[in-house]
N, C-alpha and C. Protein backbone atom coordinates (compact mmCIF):
# COMPACT_ATOMS: atom_id res chain seq x y z
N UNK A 1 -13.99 7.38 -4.66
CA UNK A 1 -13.65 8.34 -3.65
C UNK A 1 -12.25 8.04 -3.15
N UNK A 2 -11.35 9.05 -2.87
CA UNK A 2 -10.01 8.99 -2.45
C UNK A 2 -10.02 9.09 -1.27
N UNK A 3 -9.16 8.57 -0.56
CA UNK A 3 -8.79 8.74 0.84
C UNK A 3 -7.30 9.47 1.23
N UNK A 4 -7.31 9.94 2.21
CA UNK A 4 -6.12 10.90 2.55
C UNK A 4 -5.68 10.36 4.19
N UNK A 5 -4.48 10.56 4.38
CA UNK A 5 -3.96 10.69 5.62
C UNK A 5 -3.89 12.15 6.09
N UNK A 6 -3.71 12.79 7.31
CA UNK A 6 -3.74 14.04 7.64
C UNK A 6 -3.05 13.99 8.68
N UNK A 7 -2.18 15.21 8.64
CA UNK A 7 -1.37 15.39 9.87
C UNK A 7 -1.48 16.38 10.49
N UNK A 8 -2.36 16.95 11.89
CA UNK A 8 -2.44 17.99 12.30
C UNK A 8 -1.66 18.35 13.13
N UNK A 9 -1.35 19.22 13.34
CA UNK A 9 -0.28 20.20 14.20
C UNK A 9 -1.22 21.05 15.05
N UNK A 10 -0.77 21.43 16.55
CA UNK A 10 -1.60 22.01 17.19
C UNK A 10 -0.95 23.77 17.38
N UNK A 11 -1.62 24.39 18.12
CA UNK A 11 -1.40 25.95 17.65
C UNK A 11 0.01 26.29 19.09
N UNK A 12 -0.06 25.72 19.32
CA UNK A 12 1.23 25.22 20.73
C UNK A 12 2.46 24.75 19.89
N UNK A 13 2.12 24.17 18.61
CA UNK A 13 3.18 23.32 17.82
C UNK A 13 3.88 21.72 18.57
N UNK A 14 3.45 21.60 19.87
CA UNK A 14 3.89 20.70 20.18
C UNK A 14 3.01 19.44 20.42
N UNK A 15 1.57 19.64 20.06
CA UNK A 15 0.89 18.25 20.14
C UNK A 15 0.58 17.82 18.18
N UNK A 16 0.86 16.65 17.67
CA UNK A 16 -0.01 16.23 16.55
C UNK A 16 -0.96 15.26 16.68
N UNK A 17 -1.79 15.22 15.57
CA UNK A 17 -2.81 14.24 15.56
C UNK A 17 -3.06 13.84 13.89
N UNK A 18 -3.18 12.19 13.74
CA UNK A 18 -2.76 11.55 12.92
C UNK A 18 -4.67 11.22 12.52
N UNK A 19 -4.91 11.16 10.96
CA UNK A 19 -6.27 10.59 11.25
C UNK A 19 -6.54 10.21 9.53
N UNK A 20 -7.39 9.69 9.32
CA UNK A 20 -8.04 9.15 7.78
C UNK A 20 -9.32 9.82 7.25
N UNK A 21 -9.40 10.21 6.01
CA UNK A 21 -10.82 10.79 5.81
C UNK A 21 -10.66 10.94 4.18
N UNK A 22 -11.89 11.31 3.83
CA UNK A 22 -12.20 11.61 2.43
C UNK A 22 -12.22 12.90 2.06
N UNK A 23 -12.75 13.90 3.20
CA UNK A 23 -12.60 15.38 3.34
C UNK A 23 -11.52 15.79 4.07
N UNK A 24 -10.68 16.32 3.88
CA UNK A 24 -9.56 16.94 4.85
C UNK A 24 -10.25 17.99 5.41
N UNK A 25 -10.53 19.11 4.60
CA UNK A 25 -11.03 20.42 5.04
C UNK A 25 -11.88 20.32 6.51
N UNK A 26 -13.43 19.48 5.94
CA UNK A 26 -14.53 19.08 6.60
C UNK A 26 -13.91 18.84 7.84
N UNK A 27 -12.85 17.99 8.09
CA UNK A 27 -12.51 17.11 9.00
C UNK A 27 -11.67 18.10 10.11
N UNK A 28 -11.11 18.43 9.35
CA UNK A 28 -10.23 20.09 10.21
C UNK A 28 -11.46 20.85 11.12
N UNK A 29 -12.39 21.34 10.27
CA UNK A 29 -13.56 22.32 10.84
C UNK A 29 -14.03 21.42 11.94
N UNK A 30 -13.85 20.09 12.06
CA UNK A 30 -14.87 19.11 13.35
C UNK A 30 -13.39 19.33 14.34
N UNK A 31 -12.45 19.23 14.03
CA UNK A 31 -11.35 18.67 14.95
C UNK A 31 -11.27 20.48 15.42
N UNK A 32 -11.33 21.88 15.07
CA UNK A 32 -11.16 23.15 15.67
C UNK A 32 -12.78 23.38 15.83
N UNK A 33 -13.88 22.35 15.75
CA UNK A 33 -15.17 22.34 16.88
C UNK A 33 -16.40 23.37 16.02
N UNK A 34 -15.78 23.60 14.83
CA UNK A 34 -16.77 24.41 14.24
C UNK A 34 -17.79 23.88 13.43
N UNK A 35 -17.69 22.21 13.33
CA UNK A 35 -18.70 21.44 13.07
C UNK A 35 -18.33 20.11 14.12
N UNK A 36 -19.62 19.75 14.09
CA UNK A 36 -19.63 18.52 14.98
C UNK A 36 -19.16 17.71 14.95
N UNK A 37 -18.45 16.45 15.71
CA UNK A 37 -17.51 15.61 15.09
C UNK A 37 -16.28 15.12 15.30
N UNK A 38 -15.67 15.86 16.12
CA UNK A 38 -14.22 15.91 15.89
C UNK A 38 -13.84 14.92 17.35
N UNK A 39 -12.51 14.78 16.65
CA UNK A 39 -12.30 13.41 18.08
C UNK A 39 -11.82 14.40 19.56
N UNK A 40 -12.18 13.52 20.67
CA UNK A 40 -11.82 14.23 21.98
C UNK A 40 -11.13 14.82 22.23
N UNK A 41 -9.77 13.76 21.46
CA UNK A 41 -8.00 14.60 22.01
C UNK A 41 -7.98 15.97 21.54
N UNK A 42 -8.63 16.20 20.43
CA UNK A 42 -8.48 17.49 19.62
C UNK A 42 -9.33 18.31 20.34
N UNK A 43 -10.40 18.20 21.22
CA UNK A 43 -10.27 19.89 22.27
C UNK A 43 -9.43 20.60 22.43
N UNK A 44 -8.12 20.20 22.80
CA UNK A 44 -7.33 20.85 23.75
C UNK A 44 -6.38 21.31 22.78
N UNK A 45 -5.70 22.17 23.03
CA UNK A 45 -4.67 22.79 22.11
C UNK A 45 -5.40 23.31 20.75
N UNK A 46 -6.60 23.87 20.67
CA UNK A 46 -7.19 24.42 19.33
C UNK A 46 -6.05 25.91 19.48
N UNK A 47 -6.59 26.09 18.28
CA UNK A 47 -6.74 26.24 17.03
C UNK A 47 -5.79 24.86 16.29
N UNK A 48 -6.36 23.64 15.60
CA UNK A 48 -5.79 22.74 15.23
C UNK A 48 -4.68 23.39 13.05
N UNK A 49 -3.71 23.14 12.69
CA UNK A 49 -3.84 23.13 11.19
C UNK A 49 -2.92 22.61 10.86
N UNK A 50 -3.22 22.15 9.24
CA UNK A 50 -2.78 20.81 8.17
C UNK A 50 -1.29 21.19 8.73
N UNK A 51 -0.64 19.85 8.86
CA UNK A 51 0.89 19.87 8.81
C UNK A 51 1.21 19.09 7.76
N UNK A 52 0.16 18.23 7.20
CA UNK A 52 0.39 17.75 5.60
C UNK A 52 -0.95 16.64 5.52
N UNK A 53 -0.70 16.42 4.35
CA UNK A 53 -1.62 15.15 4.05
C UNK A 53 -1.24 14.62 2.98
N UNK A 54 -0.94 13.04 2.71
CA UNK A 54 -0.86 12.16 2.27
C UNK A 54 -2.25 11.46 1.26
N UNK A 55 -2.51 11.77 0.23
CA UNK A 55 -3.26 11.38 -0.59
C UNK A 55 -3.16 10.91 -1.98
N UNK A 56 -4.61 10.71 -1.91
CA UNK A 56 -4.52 9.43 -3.42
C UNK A 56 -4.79 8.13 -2.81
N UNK A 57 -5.08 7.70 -1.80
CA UNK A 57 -5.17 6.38 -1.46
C UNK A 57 -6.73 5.51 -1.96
N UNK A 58 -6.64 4.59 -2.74
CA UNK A 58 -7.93 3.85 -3.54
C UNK A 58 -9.25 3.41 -2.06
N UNK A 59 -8.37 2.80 -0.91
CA UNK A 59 -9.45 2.26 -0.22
C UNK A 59 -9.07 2.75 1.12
N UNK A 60 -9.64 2.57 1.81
CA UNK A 60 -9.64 2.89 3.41
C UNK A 60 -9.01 2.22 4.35
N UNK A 61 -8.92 0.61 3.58
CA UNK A 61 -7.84 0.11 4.22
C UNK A 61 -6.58 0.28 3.83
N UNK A 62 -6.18 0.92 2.99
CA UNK A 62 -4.56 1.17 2.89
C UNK A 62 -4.11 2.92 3.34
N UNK A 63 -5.20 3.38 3.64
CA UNK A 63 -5.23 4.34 4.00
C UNK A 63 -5.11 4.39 5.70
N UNK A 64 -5.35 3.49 6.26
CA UNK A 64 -5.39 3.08 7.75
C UNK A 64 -4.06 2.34 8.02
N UNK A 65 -3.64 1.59 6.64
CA UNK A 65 -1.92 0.98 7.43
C UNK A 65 -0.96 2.61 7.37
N UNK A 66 -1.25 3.13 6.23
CA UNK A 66 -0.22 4.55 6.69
C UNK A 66 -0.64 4.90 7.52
N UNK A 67 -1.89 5.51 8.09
CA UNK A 67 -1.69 5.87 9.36
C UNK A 67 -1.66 5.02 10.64
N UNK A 68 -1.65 4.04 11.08
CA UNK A 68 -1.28 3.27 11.97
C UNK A 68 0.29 3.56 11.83
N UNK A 69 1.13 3.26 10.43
CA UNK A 69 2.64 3.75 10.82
C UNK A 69 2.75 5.05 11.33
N UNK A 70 2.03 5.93 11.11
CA UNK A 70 2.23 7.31 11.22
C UNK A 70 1.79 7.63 12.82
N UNK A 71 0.80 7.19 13.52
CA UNK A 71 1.07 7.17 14.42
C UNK A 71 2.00 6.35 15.27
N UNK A 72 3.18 5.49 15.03
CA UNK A 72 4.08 4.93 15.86
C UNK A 72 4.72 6.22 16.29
N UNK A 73 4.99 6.78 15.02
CA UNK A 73 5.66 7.66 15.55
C UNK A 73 5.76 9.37 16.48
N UNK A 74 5.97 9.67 16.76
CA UNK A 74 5.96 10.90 17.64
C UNK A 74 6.35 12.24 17.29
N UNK A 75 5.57 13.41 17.43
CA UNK A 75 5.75 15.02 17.01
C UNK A 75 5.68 15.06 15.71
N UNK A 76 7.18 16.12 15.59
CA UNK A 76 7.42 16.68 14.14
C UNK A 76 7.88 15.08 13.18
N UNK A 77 8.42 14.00 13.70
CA UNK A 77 8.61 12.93 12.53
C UNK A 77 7.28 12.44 12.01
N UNK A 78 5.85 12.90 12.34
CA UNK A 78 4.63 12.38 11.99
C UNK A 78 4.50 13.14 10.61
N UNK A 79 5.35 14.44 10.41
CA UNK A 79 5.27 14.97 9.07
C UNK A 79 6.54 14.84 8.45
N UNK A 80 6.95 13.41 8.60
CA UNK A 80 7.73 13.23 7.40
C UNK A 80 7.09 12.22 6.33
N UNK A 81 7.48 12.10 5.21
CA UNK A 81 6.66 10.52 4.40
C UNK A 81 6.64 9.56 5.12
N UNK A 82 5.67 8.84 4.76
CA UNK A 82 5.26 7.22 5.51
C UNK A 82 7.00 6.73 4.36
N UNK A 83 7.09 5.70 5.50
CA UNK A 83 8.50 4.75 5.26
C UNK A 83 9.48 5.16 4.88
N UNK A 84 9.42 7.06 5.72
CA UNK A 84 11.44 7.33 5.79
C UNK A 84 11.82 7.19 7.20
């Protein structure tokens, strides 16, 4: 099973949210509340959608150091590549 990074963009354009999963899609539908699931911060500012995702990753832990970098950073630089 592959793992992905995901970068959501909020429908305001000015909040993102950084996260890890095996389903992107699935994971979208919990974070805009149409399945159960989705993390807190992502109430607010729905309608949430993909600003990219980063995939192919073998395990979950290397899938968690990109996003730990990816969240250092802030807004629109969260959708640039990990390590520009």
């Amino acid at each position: 099973m592959a793992w992905s990074v995901y970068v959501l963009v909020s429908a305001s354009g000015g909040a993102t949210y950084v996260g890890v999963t095996t389903d992107v899609q699935r994971r979208l539908s919990q974070h805009n509340g149409e399945l159960p699931g989705g993390a807190r911060s992502t109430r607010r500012d729905r309608p949430w959608t993909i600003g990219v995702v980063h995939d192919g990753f073998d395990d979950r832990a290397e899938a968690q150091r990109v996003e730990a970098s990816l969240k250092r950073r802030r807004g629109s630089e969260r959708l640039q590549p990990p390590g520009s």
